[in-house]
Protein backbone atom coordinates (compact mmCIF):
# COMPACT_ATOMS: atom_id res chain seq x y z
CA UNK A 1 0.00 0.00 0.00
CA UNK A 2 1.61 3.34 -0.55
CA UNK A 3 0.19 6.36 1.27
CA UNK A 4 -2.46 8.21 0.48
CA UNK A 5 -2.12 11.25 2.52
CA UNK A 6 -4.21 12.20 5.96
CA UNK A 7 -7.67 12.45 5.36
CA UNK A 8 -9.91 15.18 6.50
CA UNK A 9 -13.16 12.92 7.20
CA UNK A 10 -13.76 9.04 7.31
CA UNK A 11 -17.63 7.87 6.81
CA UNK A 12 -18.46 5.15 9.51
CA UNK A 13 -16.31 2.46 9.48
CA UNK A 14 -17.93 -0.92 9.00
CA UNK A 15 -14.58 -2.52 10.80
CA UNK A 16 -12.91 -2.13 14.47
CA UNK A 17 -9.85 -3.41 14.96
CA UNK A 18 -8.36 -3.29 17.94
CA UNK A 19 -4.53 -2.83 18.63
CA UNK A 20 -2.42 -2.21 21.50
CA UNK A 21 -5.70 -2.60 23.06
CA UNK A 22 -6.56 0.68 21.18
CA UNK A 23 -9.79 0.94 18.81
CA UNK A 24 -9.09 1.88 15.19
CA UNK A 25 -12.17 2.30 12.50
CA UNK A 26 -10.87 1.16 9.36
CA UNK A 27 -12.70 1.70 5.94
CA UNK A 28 -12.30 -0.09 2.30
CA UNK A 29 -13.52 1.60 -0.17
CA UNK A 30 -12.50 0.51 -3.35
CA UNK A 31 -8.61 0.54 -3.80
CA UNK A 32 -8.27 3.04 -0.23
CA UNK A 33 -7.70 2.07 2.84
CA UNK A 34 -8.82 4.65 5.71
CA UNK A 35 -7.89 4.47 9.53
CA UNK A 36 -9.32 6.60 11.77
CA UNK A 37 -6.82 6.37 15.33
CA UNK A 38 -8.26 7.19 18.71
CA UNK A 39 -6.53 10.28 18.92
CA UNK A 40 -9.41 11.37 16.17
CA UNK A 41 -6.40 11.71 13.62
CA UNK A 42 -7.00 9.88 10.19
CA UNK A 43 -4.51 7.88 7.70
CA UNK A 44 -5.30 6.57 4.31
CA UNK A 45 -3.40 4.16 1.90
CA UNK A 46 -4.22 2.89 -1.88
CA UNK A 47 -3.84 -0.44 -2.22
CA UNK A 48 -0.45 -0.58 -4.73
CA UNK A 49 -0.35 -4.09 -7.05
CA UNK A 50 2.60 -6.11 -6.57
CA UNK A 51 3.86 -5.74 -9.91
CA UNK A 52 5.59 -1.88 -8.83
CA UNK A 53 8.03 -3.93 -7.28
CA UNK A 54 11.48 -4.61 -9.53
CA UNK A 55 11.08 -8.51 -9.52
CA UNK A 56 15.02 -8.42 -9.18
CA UNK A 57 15.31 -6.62 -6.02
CA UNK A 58 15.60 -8.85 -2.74
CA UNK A 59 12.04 -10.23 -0.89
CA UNK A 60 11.58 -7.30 1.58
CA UNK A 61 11.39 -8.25 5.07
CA UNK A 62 7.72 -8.09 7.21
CA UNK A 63 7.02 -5.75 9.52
CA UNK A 64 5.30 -6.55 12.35
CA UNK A 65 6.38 -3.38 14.59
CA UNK A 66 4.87 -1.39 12.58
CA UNK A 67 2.52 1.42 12.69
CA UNK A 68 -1.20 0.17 14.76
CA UNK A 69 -2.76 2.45 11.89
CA UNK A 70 -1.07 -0.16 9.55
CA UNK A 71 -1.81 -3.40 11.51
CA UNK A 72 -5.35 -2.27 11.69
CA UNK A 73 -5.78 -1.68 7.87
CA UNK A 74 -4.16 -5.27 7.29
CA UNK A 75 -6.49 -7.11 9.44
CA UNK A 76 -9.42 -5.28 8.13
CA UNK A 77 -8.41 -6.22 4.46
CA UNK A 78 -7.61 -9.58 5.61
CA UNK A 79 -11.05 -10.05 7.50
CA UNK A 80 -12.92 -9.50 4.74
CA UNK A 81 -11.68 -9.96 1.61
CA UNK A 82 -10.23 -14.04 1.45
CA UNK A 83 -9.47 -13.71 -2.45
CA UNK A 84 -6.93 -10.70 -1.95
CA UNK A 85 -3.30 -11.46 -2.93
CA UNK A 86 -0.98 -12.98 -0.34
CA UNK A 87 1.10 -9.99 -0.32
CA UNK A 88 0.26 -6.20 -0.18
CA UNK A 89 2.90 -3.21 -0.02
CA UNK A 90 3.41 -0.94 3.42
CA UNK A 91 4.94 2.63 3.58
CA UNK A 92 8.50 2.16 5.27
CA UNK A 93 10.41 5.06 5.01
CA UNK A 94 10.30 4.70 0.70
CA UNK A 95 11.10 0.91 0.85
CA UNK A 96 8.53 -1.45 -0.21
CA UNK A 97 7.80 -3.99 2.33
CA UNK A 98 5.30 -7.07 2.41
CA UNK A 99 3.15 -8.85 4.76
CA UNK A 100 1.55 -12.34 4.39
CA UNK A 101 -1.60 -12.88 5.59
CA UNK A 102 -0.70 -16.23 7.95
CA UNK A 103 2.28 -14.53 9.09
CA UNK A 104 0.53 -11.35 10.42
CA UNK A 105 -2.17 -13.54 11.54
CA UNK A 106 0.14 -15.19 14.01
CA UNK A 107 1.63 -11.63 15.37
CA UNK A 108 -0.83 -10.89 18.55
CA UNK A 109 -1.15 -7.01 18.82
CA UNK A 110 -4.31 -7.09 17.13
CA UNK A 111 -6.46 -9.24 19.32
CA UNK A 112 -4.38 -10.22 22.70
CA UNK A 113 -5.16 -7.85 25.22
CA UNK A 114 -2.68 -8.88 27.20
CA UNK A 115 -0.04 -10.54 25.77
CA UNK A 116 2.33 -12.51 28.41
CA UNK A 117 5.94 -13.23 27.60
CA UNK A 118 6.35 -17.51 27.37
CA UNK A 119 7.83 -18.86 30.40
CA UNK A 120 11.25 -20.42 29.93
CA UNK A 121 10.62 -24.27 29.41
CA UNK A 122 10.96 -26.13 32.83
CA UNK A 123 9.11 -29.65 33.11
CA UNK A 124 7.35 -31.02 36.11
CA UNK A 125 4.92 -34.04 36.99
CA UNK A 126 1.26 -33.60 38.55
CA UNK A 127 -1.27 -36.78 38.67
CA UNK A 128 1.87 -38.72 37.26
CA UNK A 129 2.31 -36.71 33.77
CA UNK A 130 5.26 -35.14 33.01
CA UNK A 131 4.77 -31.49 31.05
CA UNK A 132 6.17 -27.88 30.97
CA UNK A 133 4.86 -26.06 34.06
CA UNK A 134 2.11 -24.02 32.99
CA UNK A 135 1.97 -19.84 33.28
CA UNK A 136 -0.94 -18.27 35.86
CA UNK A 137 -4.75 -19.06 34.32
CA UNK A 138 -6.35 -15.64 33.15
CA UNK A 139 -7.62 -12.78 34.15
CA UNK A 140 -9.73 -10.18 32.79
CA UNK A 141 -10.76 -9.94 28.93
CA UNK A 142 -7.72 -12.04 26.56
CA UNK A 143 -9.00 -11.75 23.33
CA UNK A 144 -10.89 -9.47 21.06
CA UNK A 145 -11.75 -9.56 17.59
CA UNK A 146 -14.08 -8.02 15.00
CA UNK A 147 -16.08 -9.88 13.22
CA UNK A 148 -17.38 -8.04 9.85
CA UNK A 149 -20.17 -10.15 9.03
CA UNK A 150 -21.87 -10.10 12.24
CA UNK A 151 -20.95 -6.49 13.06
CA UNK A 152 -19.82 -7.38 16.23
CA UNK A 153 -16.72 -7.45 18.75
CA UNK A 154 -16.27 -11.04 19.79
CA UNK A 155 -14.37 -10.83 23.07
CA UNK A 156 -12.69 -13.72 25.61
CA UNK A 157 -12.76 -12.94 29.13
CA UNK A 158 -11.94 -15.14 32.08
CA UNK A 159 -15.23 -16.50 34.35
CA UNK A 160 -15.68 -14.26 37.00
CA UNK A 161 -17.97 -13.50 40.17
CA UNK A 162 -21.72 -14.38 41.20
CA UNK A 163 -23.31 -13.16 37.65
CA UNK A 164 -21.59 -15.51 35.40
CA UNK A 165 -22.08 -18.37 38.14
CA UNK A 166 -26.25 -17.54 37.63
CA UNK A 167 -25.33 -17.77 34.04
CA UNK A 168 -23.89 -21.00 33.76
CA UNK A 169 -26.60 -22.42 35.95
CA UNK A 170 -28.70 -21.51 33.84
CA UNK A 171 -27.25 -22.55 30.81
CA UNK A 172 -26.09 -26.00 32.06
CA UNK A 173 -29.72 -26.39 32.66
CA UNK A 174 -30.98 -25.78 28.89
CA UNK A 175 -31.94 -29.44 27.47
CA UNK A 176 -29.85 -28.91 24.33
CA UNK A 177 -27.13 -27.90 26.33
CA UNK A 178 -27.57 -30.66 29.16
CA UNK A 179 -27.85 -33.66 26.49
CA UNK A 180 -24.64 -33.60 25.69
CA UNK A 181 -22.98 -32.16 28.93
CA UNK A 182 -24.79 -34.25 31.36
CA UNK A 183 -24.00 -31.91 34.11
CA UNK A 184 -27.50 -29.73 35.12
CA UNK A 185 -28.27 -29.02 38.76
CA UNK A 186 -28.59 -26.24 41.26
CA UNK A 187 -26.41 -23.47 42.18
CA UNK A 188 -24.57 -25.79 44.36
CA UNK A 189 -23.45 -27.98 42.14
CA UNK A 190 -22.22 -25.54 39.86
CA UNK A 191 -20.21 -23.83 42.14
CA UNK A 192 -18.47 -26.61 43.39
CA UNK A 193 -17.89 -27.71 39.70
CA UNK A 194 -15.93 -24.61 39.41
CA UNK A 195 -13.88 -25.15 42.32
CA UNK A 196 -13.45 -28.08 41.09
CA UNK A 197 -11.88 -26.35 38.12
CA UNK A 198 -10.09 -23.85 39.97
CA UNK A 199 -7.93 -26.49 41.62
CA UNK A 200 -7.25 -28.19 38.29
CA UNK A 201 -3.56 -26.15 37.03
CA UNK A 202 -4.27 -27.64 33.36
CA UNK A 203 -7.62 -25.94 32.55
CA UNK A 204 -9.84 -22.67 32.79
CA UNK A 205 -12.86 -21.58 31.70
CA UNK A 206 -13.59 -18.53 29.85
CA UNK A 207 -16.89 -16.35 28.38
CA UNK A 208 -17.56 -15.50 25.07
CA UNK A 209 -19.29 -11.83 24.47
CA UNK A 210 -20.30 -10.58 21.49
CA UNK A 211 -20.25 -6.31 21.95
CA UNK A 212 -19.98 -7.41 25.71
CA UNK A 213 -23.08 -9.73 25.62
CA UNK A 214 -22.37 -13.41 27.10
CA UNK A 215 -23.58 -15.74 24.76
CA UNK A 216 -20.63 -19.17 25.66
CA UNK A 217 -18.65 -20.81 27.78
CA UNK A 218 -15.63 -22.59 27.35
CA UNK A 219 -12.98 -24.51 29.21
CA UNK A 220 -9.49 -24.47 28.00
CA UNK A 221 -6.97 -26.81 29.04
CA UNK A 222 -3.53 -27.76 27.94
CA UNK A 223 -4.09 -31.33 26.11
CA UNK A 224 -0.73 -33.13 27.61
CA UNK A 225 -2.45 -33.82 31.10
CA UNK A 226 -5.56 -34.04 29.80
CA UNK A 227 -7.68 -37.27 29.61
CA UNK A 228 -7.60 -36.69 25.91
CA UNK A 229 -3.58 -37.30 25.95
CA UNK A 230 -4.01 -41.57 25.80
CA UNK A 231 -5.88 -41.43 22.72
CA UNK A 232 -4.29 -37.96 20.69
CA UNK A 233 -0.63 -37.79 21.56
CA UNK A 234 -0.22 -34.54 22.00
CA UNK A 235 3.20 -31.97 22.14
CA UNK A 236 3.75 -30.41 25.27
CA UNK A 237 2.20 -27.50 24.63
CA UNK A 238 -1.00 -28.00 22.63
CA UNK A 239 -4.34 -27.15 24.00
CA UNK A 240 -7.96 -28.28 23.75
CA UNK A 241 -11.39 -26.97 24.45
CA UNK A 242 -14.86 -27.54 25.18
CA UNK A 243 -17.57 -25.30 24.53
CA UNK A 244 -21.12 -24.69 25.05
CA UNK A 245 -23.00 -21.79 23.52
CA UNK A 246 -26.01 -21.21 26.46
CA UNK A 247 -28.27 -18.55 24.44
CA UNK A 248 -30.28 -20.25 21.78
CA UNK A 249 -30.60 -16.71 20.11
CA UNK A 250 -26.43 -17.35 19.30
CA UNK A 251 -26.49 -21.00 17.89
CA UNK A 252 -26.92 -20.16 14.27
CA UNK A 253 -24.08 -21.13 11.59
CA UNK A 254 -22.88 -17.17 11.68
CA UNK A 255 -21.90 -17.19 15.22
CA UNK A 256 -20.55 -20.39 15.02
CA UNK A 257 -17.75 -19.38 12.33
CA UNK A 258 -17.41 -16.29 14.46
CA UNK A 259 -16.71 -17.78 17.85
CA UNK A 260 -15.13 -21.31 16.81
CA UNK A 261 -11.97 -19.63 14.46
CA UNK A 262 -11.78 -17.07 17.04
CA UNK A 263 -11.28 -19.59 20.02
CA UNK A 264 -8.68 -21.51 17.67
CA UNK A 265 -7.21 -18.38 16.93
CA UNK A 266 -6.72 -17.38 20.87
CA UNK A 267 -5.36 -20.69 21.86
CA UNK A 268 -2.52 -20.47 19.17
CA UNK A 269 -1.97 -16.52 19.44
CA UNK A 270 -1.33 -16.89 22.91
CA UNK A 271 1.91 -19.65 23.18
CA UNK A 272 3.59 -19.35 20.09
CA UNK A 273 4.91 -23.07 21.07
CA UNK A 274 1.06 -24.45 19.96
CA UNK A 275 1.26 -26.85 17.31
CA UNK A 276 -1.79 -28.16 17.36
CA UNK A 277 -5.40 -28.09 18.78
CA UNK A 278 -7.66 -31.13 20.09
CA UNK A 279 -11.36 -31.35 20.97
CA UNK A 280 -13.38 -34.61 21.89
CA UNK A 281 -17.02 -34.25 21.52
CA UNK A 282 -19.73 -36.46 21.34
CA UNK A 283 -19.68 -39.13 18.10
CA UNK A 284 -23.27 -38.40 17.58
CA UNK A 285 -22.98 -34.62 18.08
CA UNK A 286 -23.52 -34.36 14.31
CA UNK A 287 -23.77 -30.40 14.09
CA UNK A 288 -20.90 -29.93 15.60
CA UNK A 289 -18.68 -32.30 13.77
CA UNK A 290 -19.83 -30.31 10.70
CA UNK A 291 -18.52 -27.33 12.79
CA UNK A 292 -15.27 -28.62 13.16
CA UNK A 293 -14.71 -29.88 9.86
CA UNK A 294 -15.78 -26.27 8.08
CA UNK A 295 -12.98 -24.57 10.54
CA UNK A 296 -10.35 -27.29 9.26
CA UNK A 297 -10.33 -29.66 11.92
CA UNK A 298 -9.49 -33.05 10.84
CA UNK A 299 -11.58 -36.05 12.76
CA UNK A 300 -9.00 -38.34 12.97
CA UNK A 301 -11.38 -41.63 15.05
CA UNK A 302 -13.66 -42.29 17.41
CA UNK A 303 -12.87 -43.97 20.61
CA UNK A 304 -14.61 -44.51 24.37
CA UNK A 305 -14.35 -42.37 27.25
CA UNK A 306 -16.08 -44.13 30.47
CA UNK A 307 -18.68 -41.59 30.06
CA UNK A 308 -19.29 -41.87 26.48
CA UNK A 309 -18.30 -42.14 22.43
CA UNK A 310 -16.31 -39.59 21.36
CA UNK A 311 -15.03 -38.30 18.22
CA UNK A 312 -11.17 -36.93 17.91
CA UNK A 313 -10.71 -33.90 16.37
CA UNK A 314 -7.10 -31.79 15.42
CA UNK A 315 -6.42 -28.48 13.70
CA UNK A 316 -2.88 -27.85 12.99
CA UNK A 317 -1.07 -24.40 13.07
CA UNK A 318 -0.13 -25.00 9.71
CA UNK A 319 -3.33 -25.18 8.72
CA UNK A 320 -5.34 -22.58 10.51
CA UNK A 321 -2.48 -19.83 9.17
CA UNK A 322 -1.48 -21.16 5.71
CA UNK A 323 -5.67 -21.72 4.77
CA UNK A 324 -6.35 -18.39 6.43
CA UNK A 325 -8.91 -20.40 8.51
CA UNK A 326 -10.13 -17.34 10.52
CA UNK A 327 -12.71 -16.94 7.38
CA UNK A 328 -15.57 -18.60 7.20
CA UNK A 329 -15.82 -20.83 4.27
CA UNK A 330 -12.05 -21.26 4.15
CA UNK A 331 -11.72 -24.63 4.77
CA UNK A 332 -14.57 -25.44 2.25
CA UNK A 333 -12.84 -23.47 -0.23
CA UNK A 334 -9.18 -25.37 -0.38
């Protein structure tokens, strides 16, 4: 993209990114790219075709300290439009340089809120497994995204306080939800549950908002002292999740490839050591097998748990970044 020059107004801005934890409005229209940063100050860029570039000169190198403006006009192009070269120009000081999209995808100052530096690699052994020890569980929000077809900010924040206890009861309690979780009851039981939890240093659980309205809950856990690690194998730093999406209003196939990318996405943003991802839900869970398999999970068997048929599923880093599976149809499409 070569610059365009500040702007004197932007129209509303059908995209929010959101980097540094800082809000930028981002519009597309046509071949110019408009940012509109907190401060109130505006930058534009037109998009430049690779073909300026002398095909003899060296690959430039990406920048990924770069401007927020910048990183906020990538991920807007990148949200939306899946059929856009791999490659786009950015302003640096007169010299070209290039971005790809599974590259930036994998830089976190877009959608971490709080990034945490990895801890340096020391093993232990709890319930006789051996695995890296494991940084402090959450706090707070960890994850926002836009989502441009919804209109929405999808956001990740850790459980929290009285409220989201009511709201687990009650969505524990749904008979969709309760089929295949098999764990409704009263407030009691649900708060020991999450004790439960809370005493476990291998999983968490988190909400999912959409514009700051809880619509899921998920636990996250690392997959090498999981019950999951007999049958899947996994490195010593790959995760898994459950989910459950309590408000029927949210169950449609839009939310679904808003929140189930964006979960993947979180889970390999946040230790860059992730290979891969695991999940284990019910063989007969039919709908969300389809799920899994439009957001490039692979279901590798199905095998017993003592409490019931389950179905293996795995999405590789590799996959998610070099199928740009944060858009929905992606997987479908390669």
């Amino acid at each position: 993209m070569e610059q365009a020059g500040l702007t004197t107004a932007l129209p509303a801005a059908p995209y929010l990114a959101h980097v540094d934890g800082h809000p930028y409005a981002v519009e597309i229209d046509g071949d110019v790219v408009r940012v509109r940063l907190p401060s109130g100050e505006h930058h534009a860029w037109r998009l430049q075709p690779l073909a300026t570039l002398n095909s003899a000169s060296p690959a430039p190198t990406p920048r990924y300290d770069a401007h927020p403006a910048e990183l906020a006009a990538l991920e807007a192009l990148w949200s939306q439009q899946h059929g856009l070269a791999q490659q786009l120009i950015l302003p640096d000081g007169g010299t070209p340089a290039w971005a790809c999209p599974g590259m930036f995808w994998q830089q976190s100052r877009n959608w971490l809120t709080q990034p945490q530096a990895l801890l340096p690699l020391r093993h232990c052994i709890s319930a006789g497994k051996r695995h890296p020890q494991r940084p402090p569980k959450p706090a707070g929000t960890v994850y926002r995204r836009h989502i441009p077809w919804l209109g929405q900010t999808l956001s990740l924040r850790a459980f929290e306080g009285q409220d989201d206890l009511v709201r687990l009861n009650r969505w524990m309690n749904d008979p969709d939800v309760a089929y295949f979780w098999e764990e409704q009851g009263d407030l009691d039981h649900h708060r020991h549950y999450l004790a439960r939890l809370a005493d476990d240093p291998h999983a968490y659980p988190l909400i999912a908002c959409l514009d700051e309205v809880p619509f899921a809950y998920f636990e996250i856990y690392w997959a090498r002292e999981d019950r999951i690690a007999p049958f899947a194998d996994p490195g010593e730093h790959d995760r898994g999740w459950h989910v459950l999406v309590g408000e029927p209003a949210y169950r449609g196939r839009e939310f679904v490839s808003a929140w189930m990318p964006s979960v993947s996405h979180y889970l390999l943003l946040e230790d860059v050591r992730t290979e891969r991802l695991w999940i284990e839900p019910r063989a007969d869970n039919r709908k969300m097998l389809r799920s899994l398999q439009r957001s490039g999970y692979a279901l590798l068997k199905e095998f017993d748990f003592p409490h019931k048929r389950a179905m293996l599923g795995m999405l590789s880093r590799e996959r998610f970044f070099g199928e740009r599976l944060w858009m929905p149809g992606a997987a479908s499409a390669n």
